[in-house]
C-alpha atoms as a PDB file:
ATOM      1  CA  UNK A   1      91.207  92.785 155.567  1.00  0.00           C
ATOM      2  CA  UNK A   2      93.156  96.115 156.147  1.00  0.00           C
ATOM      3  CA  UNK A   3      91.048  98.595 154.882  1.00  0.00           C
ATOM      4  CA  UNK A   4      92.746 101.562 153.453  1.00  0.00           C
ATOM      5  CA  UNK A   5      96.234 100.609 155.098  1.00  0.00           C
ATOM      6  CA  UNK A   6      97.302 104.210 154.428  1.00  0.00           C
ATOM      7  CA  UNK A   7      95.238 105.532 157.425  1.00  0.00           C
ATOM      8  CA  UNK A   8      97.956 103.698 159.316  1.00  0.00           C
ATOM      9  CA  UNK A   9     100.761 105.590 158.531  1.00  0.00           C
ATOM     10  CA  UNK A  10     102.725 106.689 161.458  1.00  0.00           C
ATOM     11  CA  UNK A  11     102.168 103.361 163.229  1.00  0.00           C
ATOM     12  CA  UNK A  12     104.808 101.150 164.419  1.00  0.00           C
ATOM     13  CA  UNK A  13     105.504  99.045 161.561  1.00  0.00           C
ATOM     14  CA  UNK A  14     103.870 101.557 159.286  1.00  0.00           C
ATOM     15  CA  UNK A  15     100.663 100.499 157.359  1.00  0.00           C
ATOM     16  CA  UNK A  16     101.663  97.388 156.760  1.00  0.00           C
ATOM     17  CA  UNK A  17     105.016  95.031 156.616  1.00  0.00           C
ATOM     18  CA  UNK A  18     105.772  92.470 153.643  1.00  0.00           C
ATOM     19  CA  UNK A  19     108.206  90.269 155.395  1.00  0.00           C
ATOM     20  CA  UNK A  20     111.181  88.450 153.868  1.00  0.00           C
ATOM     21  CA  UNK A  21     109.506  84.946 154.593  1.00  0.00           C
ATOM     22  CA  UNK A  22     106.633  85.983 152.495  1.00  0.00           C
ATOM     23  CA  UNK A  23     104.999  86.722 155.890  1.00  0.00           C
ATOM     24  CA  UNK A  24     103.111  89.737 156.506  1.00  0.00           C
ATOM     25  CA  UNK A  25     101.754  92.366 159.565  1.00  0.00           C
ATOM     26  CA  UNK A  26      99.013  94.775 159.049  1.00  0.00           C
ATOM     27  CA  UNK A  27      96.452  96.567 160.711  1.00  0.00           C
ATOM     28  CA  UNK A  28      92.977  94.520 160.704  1.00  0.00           C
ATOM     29  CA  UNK A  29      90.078  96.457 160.297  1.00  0.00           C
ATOM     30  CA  UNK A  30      87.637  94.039 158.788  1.00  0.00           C
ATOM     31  CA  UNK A  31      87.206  90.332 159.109  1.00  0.00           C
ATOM     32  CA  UNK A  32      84.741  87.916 157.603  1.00  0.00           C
ATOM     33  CA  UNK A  33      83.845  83.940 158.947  1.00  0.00           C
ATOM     34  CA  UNK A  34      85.347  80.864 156.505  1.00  0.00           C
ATOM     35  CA  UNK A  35      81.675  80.902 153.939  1.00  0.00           C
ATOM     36  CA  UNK A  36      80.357  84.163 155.232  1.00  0.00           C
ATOM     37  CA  UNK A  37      80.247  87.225 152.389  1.00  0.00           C
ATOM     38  CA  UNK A  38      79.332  89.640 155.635  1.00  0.00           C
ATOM     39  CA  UNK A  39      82.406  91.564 156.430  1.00  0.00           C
ATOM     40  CA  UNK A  40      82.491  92.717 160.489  1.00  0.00           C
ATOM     41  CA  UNK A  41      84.043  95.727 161.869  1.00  0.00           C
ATOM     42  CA  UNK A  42      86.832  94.706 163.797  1.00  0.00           C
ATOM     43  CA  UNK A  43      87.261  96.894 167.492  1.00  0.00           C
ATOM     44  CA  UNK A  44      89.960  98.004 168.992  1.00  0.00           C
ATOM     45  CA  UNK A  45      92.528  98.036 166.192  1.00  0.00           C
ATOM     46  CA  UNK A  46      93.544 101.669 167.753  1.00  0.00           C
ATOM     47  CA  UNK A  47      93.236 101.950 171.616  1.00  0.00           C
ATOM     48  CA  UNK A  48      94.557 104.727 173.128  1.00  0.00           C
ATOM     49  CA  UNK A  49      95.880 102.992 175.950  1.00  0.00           C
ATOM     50  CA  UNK A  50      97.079 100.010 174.486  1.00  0.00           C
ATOM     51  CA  UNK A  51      98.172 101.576 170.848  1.00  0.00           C
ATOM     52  CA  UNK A  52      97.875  99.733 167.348  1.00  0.00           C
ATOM     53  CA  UNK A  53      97.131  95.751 167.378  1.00  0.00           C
ATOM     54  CA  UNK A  54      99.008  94.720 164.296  1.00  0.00           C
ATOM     55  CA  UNK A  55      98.199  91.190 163.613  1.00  0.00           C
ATOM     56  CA  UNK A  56     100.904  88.728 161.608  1.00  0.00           C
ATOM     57  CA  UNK A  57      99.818  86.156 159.012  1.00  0.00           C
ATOM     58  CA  UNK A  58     102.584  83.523 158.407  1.00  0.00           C
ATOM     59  CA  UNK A  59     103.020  82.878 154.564  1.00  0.00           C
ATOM     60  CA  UNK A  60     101.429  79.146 154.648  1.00  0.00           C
ATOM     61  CA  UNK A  61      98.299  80.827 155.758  1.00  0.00           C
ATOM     62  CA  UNK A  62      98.250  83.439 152.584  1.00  0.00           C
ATOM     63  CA  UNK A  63      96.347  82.112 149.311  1.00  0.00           C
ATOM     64  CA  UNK A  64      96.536  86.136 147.923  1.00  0.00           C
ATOM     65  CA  UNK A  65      97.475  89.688 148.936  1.00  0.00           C
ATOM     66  CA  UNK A  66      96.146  92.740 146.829  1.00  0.00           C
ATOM     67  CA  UNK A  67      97.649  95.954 147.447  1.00  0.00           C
ATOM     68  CA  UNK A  68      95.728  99.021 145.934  1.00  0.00           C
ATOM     69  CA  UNK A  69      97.640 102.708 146.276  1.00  0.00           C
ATOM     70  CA  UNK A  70      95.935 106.013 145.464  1.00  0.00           C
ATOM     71  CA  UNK A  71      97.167 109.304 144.954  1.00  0.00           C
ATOM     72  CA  UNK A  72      96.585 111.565 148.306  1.00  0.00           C
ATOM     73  CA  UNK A  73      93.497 113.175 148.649  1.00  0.00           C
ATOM     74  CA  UNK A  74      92.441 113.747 152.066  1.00  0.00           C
ATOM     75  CA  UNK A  75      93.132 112.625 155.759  1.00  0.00           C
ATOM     76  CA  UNK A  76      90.930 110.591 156.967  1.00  0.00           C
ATOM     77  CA  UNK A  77      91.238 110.280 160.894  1.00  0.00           C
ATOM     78  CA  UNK A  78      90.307 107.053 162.765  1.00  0.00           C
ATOM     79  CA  UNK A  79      87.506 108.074 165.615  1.00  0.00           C
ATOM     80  CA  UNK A  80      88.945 107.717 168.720  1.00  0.00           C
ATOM     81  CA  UNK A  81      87.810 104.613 170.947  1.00  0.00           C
END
């Protein structure tokens, strides 16, 4: 999961990509095991030495993709690593 893509914007690749292939690349921030319901933080998705891990999900490996968009209301800045 890519919680609150916006917080990406300015990335490479932006806060996330739909690709043309039905493919995407985002920014993970949260992932869960196959029959867990406990979400985990994921690490390192900014370094500042290495920069933003985007991670790509071929299309035969998406069952759904929900995008939700809000009006602006505040920054939000990522703690540093």
């Amino acid at each position: 999961m890519s919680e609150a893509p916006g917080h990406f914007e300015g990335q490479p690749c932006g806060c996330f990509v739909l690709g043309n292939e039905k493919d995407i690349l985002l920014y993970v921030t949260h992932e869960k095991a196959a029959g867990s319901t406990d979400w985990k933080e994921c690490s390192d998705v900014l370094h500042e030495a290495w920069g933003a891990l985007a991670t790509y999900v071929p299309a035969d490996q998406i069952a759904r993709v929900q995008v939700r968009r809000t009006k602006f209301k505040e920054v939000r800045v990522l703690p540093e690593e």
